[in-house]
Structure formats: structure tokens, C-alpha cells
Protein backbone atom coordinates (compact mmCIF):
# COMPACT_ATOMS: atom_id res chain seq x y z
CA UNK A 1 -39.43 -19.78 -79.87
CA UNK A 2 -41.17 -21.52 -76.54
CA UNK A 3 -39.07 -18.94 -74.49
CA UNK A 4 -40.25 -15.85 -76.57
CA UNK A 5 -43.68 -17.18 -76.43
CA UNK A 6 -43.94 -17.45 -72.86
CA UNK A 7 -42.12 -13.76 -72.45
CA UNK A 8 -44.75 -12.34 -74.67
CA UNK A 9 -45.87 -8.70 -74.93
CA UNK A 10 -48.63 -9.42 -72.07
CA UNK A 11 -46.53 -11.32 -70.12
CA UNK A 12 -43.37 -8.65 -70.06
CA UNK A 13 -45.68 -5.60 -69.51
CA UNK A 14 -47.11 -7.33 -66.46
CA UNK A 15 -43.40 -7.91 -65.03
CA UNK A 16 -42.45 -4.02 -66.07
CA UNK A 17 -45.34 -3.31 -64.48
CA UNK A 18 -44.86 -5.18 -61.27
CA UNK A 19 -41.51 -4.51 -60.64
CA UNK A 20 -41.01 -0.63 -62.22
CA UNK A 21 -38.30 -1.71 -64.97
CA UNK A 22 -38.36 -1.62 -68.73
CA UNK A 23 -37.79 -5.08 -69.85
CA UNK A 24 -38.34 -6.53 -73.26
CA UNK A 25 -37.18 -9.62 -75.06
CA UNK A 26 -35.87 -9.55 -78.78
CA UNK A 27 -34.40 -12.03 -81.24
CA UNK A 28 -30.74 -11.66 -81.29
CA UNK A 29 -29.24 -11.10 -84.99
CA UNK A 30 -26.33 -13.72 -86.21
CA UNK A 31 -23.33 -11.49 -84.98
CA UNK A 32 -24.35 -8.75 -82.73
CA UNK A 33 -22.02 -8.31 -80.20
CA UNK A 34 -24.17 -7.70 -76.56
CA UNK A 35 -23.70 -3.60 -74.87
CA UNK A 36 -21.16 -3.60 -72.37
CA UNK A 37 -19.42 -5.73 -70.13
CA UNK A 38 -19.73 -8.94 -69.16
CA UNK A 39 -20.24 -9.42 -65.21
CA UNK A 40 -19.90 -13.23 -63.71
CA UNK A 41 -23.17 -13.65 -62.44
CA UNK A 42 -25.42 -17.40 -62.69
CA UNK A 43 -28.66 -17.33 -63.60
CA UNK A 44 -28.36 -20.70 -64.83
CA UNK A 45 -32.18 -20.73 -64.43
CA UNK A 46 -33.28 -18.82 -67.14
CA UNK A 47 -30.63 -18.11 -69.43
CA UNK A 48 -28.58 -21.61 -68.96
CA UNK A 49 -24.56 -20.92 -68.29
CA UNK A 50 -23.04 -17.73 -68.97
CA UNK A 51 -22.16 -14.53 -67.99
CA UNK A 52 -24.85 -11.32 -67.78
CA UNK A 53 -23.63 -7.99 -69.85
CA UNK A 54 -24.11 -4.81 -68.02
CA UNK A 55 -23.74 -1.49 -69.82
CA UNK A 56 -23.88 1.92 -68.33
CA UNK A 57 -25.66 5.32 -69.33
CA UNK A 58 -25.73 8.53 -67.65
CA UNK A 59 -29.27 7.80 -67.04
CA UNK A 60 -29.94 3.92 -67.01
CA UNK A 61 -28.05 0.68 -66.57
CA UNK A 62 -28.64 -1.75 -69.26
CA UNK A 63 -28.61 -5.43 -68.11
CA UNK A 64 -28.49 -7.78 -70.93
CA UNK A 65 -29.25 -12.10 -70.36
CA UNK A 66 -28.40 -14.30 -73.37
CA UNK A 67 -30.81 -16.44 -74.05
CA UNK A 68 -30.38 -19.88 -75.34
CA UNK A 69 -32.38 -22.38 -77.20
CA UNK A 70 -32.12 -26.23 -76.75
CA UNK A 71 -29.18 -26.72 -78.68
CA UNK A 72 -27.13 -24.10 -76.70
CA UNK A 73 -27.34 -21.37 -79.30
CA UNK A 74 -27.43 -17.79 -78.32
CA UNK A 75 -30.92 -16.84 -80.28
CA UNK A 76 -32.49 -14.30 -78.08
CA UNK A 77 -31.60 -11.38 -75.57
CA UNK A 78 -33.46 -10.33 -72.50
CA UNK A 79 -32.40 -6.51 -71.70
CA UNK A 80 -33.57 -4.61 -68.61
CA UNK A 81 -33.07 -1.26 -68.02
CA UNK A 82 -32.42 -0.10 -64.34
CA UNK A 83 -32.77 4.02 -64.02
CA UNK A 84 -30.14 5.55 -62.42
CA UNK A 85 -32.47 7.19 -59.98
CA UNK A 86 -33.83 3.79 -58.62
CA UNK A 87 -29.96 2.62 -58.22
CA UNK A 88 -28.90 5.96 -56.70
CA UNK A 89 -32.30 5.33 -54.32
CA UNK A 90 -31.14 2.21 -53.49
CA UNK A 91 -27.51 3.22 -52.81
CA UNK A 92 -28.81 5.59 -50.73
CA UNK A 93 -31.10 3.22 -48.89
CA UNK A 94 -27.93 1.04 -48.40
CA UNK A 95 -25.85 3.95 -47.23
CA UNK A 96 -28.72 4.60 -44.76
CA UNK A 97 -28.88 1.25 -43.48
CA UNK A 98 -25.25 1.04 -43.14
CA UNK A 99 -25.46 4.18 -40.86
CA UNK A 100 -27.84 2.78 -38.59
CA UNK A 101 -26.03 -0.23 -38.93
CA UNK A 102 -23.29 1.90 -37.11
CA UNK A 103 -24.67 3.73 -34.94
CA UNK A 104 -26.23 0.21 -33.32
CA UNK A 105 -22.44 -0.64 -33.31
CA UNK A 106 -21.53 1.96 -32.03
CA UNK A 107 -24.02 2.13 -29.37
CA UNK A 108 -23.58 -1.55 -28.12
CA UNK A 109 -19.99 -0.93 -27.76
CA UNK A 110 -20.41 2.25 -25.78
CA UNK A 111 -23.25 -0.20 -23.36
CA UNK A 112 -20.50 -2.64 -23.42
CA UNK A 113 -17.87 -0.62 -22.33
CA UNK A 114 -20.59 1.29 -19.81
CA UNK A 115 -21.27 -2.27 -18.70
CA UNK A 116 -17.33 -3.06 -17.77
CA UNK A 117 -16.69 -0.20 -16.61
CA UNK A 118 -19.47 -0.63 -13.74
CA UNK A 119 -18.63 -4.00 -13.18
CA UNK A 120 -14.35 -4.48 -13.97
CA UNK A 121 -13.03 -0.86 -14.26
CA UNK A 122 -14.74 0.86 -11.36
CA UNK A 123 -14.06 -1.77 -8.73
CA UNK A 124 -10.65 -1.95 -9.55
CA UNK A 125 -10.24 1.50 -9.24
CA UNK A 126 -11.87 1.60 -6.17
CA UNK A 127 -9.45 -1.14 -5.09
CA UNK A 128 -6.97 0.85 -6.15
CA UNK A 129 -7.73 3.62 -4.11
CA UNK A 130 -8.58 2.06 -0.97
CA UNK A 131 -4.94 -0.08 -1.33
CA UNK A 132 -3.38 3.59 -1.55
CA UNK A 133 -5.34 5.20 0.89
CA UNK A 134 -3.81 1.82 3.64
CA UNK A 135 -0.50 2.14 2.46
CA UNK A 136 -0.25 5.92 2.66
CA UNK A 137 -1.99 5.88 6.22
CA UNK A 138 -0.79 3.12 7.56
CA UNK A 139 -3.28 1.63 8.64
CA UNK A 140 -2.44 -1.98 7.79
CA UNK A 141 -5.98 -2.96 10.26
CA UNK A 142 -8.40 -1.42 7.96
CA UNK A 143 -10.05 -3.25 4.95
CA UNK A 144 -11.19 -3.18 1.23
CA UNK A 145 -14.79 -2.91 0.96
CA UNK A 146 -14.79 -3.79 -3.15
CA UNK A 147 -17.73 -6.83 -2.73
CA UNK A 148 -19.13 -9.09 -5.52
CA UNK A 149 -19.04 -12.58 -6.87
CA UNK A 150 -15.88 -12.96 -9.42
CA UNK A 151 -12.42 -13.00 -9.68
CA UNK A 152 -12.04 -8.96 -8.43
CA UNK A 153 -14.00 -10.09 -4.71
CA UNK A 154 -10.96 -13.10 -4.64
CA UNK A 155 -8.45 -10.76 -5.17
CA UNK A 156 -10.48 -8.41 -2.67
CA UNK A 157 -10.06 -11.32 -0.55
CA UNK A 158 -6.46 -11.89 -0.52
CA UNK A 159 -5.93 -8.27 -0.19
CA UNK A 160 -7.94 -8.36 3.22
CA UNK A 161 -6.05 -11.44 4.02
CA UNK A 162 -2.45 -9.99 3.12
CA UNK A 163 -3.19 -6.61 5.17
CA UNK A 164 -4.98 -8.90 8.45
CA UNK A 165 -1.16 -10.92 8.17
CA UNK A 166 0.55 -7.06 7.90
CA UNK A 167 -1.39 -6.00 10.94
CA UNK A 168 -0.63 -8.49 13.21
CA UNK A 169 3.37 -8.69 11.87
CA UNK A 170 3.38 -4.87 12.56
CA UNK A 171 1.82 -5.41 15.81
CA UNK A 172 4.54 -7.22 16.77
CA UNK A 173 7.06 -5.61 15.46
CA UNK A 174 5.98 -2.58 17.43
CA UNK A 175 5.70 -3.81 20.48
CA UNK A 176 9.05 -5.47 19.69
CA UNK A 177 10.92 -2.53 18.59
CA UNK A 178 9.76 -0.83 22.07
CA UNK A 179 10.26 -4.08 24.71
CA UNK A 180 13.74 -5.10 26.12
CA UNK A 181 13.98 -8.62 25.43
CA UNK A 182 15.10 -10.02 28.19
CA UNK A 183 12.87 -8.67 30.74
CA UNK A 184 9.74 -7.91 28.90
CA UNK A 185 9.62 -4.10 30.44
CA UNK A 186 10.03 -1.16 28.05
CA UNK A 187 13.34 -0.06 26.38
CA UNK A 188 14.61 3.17 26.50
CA UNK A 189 13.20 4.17 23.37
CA UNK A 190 9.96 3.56 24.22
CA UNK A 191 10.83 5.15 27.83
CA UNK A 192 12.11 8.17 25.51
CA UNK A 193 8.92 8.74 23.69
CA UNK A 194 6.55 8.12 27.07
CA UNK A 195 8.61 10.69 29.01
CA UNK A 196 8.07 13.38 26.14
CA UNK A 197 4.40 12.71 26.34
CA UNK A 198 3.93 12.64 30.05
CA UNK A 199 5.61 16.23 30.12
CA UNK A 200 3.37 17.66 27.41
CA UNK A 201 0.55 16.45 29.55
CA UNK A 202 2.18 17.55 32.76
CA UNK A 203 2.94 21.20 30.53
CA UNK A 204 -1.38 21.71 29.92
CA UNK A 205 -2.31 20.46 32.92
CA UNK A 206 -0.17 22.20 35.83
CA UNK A 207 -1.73 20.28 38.82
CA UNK A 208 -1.13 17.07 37.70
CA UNK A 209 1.97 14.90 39.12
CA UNK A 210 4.71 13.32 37.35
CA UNK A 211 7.69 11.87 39.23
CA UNK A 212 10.69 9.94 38.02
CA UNK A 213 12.67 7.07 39.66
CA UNK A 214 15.83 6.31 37.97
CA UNK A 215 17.17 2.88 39.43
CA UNK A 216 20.73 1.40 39.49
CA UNK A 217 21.46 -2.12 40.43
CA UNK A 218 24.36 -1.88 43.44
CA UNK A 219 27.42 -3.85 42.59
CA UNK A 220 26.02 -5.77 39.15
CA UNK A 221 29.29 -5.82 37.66
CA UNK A 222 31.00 -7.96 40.64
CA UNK A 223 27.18 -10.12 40.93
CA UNK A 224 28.11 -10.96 37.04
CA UNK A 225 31.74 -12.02 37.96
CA UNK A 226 31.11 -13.71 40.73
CA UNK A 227 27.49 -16.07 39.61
CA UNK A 228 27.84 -15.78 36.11
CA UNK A 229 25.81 -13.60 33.36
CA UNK A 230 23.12 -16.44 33.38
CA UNK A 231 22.25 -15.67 37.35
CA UNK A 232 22.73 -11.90 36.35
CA UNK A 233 19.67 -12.02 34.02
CA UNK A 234 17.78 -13.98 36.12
CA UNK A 235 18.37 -11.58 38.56
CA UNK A 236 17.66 -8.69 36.40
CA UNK A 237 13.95 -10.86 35.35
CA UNK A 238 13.61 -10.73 38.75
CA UNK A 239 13.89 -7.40 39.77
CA UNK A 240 11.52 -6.69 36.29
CA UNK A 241 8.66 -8.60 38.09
CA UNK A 242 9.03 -6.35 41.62
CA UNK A 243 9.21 -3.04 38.80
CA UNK A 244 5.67 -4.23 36.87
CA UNK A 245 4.26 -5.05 40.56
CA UNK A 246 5.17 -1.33 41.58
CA UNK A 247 3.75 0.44 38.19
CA UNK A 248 0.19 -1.30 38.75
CA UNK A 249 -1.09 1.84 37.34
CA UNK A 250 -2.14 2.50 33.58
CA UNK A 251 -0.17 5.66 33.51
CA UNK A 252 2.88 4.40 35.26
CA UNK A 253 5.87 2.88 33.16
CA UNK A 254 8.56 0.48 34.09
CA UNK A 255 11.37 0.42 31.69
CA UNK A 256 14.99 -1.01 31.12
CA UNK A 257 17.40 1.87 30.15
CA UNK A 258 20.17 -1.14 29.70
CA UNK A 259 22.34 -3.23 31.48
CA UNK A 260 21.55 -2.64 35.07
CA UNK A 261 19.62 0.74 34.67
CA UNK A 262 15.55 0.82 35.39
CA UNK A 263 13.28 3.58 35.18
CA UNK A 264 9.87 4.23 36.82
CA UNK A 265 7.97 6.80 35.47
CA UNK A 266 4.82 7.67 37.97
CA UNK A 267 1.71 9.19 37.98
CA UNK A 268 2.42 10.24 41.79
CA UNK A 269 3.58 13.17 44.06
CA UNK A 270 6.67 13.26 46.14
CA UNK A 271 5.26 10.89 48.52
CA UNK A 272 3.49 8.59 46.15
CA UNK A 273 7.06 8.14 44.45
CA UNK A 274 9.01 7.50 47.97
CA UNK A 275 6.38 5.29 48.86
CA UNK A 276 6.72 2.74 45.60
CA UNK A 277 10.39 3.00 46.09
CA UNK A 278 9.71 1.55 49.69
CA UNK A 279 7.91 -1.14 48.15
CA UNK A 280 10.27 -1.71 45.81
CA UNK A 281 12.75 -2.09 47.65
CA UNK A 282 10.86 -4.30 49.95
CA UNK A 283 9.75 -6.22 46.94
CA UNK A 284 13.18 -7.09 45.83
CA UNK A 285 14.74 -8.09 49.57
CA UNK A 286 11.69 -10.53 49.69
CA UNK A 287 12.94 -12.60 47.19
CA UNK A 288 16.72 -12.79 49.02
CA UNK A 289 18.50 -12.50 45.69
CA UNK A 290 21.87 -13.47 47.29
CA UNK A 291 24.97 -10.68 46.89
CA UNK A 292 27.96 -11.66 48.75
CA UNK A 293 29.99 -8.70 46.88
CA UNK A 294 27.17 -6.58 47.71
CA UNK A 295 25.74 -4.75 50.66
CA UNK A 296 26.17 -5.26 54.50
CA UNK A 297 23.07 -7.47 54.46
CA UNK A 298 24.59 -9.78 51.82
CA UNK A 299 21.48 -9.22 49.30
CA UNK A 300 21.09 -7.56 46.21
CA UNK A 301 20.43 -3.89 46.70
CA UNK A 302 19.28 -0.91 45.15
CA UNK A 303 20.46 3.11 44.31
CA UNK A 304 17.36 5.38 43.49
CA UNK A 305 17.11 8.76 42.62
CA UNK A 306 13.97 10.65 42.50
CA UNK A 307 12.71 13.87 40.75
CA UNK A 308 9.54 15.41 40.62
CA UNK A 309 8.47 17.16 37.01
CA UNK A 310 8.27 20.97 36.97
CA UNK A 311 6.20 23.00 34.84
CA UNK A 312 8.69 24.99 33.40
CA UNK A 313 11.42 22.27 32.41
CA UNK A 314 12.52 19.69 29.70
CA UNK A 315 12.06 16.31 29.57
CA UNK A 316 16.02 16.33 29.63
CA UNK A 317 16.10 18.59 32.42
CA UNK A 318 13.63 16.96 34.39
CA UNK A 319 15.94 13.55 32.94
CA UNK A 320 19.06 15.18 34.75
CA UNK A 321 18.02 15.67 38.07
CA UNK A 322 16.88 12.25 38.59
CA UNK A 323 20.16 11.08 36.96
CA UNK A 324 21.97 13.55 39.55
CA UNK A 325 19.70 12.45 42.76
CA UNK A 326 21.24 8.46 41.28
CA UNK A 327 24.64 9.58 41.51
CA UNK A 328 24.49 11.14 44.60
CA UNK A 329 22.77 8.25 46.10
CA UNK A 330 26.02 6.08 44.81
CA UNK A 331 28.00 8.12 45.98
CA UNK A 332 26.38 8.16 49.36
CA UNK A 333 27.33 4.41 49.49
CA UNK A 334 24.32 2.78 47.79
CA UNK A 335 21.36 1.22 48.79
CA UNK A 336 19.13 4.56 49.12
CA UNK A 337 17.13 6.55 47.97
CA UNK A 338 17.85 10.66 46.83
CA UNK A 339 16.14 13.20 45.68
């Protein structure tokens, strides 16, 4: 009765009024059996334990608390009734709120994945691209230009590091792949590929000179036989330096064909060529490279043939003549020069 005298009339119409629900307390006959189900909800508080009943109507919800007296006996009910519309309201409020609740979701996701992209994704592809462009080019000297201050700017790093260690092994490499190794001029292939450009040149510009000495070491086989094949390459180092002295130009090559077979490619007329032969010649006798199997003066000697480029011929035609002007000047009895 202290409960139902503190929820009086007064007292209940001020809470309806407050909070926009009908609510009224009533004594609870012996026996009545509460509306609807019951939900497992505490409110300890007021009603003591127990569960609340909940019944539902097309156009309310009927929420029923038990209320018990001092002794634990059920001797009173509390019923509220919630209009559908204020539910539905506040479903839809909730559906609202979950919406928004999504799109902020979905929004930070999209800033998030904005946000990598500017700072992860993009600079990897950019790596990417500049790795491909490198390896597709070639050009193993160039670098990556990806900067920053995290783990993609290391592995920028080490990329720059890996393709400054590629340069410099292709660098040699090259320069290996187009040197004779044992006397540091260039090899035929690299003779090949400088005689094909030198006659393009010679091809667009018709005044320009381009002569060939092809060089054959008199008697090598019987120098090898008779000092040994260590004394022959010292001997072919030798006449290397006196080439490289000759071809003091930038345009001028000195190359070993192989074995005993040189090649000077010049930037010079008819009597700019004849006139390095001279000195090549002269260059070698100076150092008195001893042939007893050789000529009459008991040095090592030379066979030259020259050729000068025409503007109408191959590089293998203007090749062949020199090679012929060498055979004729071997077969002339060596040490001379034919053209």
C-alpha cells in the first residue's frame, strides 16, 4: 500500500505527462495471469526480481512490472503503454542514425584508403614504373626518384644501390666484351662495329678521310717456336704500346684482329696513313725486339697494307683491299708497306 501511495493519481499523471506514455498502477487480483510475454529484463529497483511482461497490439505495446510488497508477494501491477507510432519513430530514428553511422564508415574508409594510396600505393607504383622504364631501356645509370621517410625510401635505396652496382658491372663488362685481353687494344668485334660507323660517317660526309692499315707480324709463328709463347706476348704487348702511340687521335682505333693480326683505323689521307706506318715501324725497331728467324736486320718486322675508304664501297669491300695490299706486301717478302 506504501508503493500505491507514492504512485498516486497526481504522481502518475505527472510522469504520463512528462514522458508522453499512459501509465497507471492497479491492484493485481489473486490469480490474474499478466498480458503477454515475459521478457528478462532487471529492474530490481522498483519491482524487486523478476521478469517484465510485454504484450503487443496493432496500435500499442503494453509493458507490464509486477509489483511486490515486503513479503515478496505479487500485489500490484504497473502497466505502460508505448504507441506504436512513438516505437516506429524511434525505429526510425535508430535506422537513421545507423545510416549516418555508415556513411561516417564508409567515408573514413574511403579517407583511409585515399590516405594509402597517396602515401603506400602511389609510390610503389611509381617505383614500379621507373624499375620498368631502367630495365626496358637499359639504362642501368639512371635512378629512382620515389623520396620519403619509411620503409618504401629504404627499398628506394637499395634499388639505387643495386642499379649503381649494375652500372659499373655492365661497364665493365662492355668494355670487356670489346678489349683483347692480352694487349688492352680493341678486339675485332669492337674493330667490326667502329669500321661500320666510320663508313656511315665517311658515306654523309664525302670529304672526309678514312684509311685502313691492316698489320701482320713477319715470321710470329717461328718467333713463338724459337723464344717461347711467353716472349711472343710480350712481344705482341709491345708492339700494342707502339699501335696506341700511333692512334693518338680520338677518332683513330688500334685493334687486335687475333693472333698476330693489328688493325689501324685512321682519321687520315693517303699520306697521313703512310706517314703513321713510318712511325710505326720506327716505333717498333726502337725497342730491338730481337728476331733471329726474322728479317735481314735480325729484328722483329712488320707487313702493312693500306687502303683508303671510297664513297661508294662496303665496309667489307673497303675490308678487302687492305687485306689484299697485306698479302701482296707478304708476298713481296715482308717488311713493307702496300697499298
Amino acid at each position: 500500500m506504501a508503493i500505491a501511495e507514492w504512485l498516486s493519481p497526481a504522481v502518475m499523471l505527472a510522469v504520463a505527462r512528462r514522458s508522453g506514455l499512459e501509465s497507471k498502477l492497479r491492484l493485481l487480483p489473486e490469480g490474474e495471469v499478466l498480458p503477454g510475454l515475459p521478457v528478462s529484463l532487471d529492474f530490481q529497483a522498483l519491482t524487486g526480481d523478476g521478469p517484465v511482461w510485454m504484450d503487443e497490439a496493432p496500435d500499442w505495446l503494453l509493458i507490464s512490472w509486477p509489483v511486490q510488497d515486503l513479503a515478496g508477494e505479487l500485489v500490484a501491477v504497473l502497466e505502460t503503454r508505448w504507441p506504436r507510432h512513438i516505437q516506429q519513430r524511434g525505429q526510425e530514428l535508430l535506422r537513421r542514425v545507423q545510416w549516418v553511422l555508415l556513411g561516417l564508415a564508409v567515408a573514413l574508409t574511403l579517407g583511409l584508403l585515399l590516405l594509402a594510396d597517396r602515401l603506400v600505393v602511389a609510390r610503389l607504383v611509381r617505383l614500379r614504373r621507373e624499375l620498368g622504364d631502367i630495365r626496358e631501356q637499359r639504362k642501368w645509370g639512371r635512378q629512382v626518384t620515389v623520396q620519403g621517410q619509411d620503409e618504401i625510401t629504404e627499398l628506394a635505396g637499395g634499388a639505387n644501390h643495386l642499379l649503381g652496382v649494375i652500372a659499373s658491372q655492365v661497364h665493365v663488362l662492355e668494355r670487356l666484351s670489346q678489349t683483347d685481353a692480352l694487349t688492352g687494344l680493341a678486339n675485332r668485334r669492337c674493330f667490326g662495329e667502329r669500321l661500320e660507323l666510320a663508313m656511315r660517317q665517311r658515306q654523309r660526309r664525302s670529304d672526309a678521310s678514312l684509311s685502313l692499315l691492316l698489320i701482320d707480324v713477319d715470321h710470329f709463328k717461328s718467333y713463338n717456336d724459337r723464344y717461347g709463347h711467353h716472349q711472343g706476348d710480350l712481344a705482341l704487348q709491345a708492339l700494342a704500346a707502339c699501335l696506341a702511340q700511333v692512334a693518338r687521335r680520338p677518332e683513330d682505333l688500334a685493334a687486335r684482329l687475333g693472333g698476330e693480326e693489328f688493325a689501324l683505323l685512321l682519321t687520315a689521307d693517303r699520306s697521313g696513313a703512310q706517314h703513321c706506318a713510318t712511325e710505326l715501324r720506327a716505333a717498333l725497331a726502337a725497342r730491338g725486339i730481337a728476331h733471329e728467324g726474322g728479317g735481314p736486320g735480325g729484328l722483329l718486322t712488320l707487313s702493312m697494307g693500306l687502303a683508303q675508304a671510297a664513297s661508294d664501297e662496303s665496309s667489307d669491300e673497303f675490308y678487302q683491299r687492305a687485306d689484299a695490299a697485306l698479302y701482296r706486301a707478304k708476298a713481296a717478302g715482308r717488311d713493307r708497306l702496300m697499298e
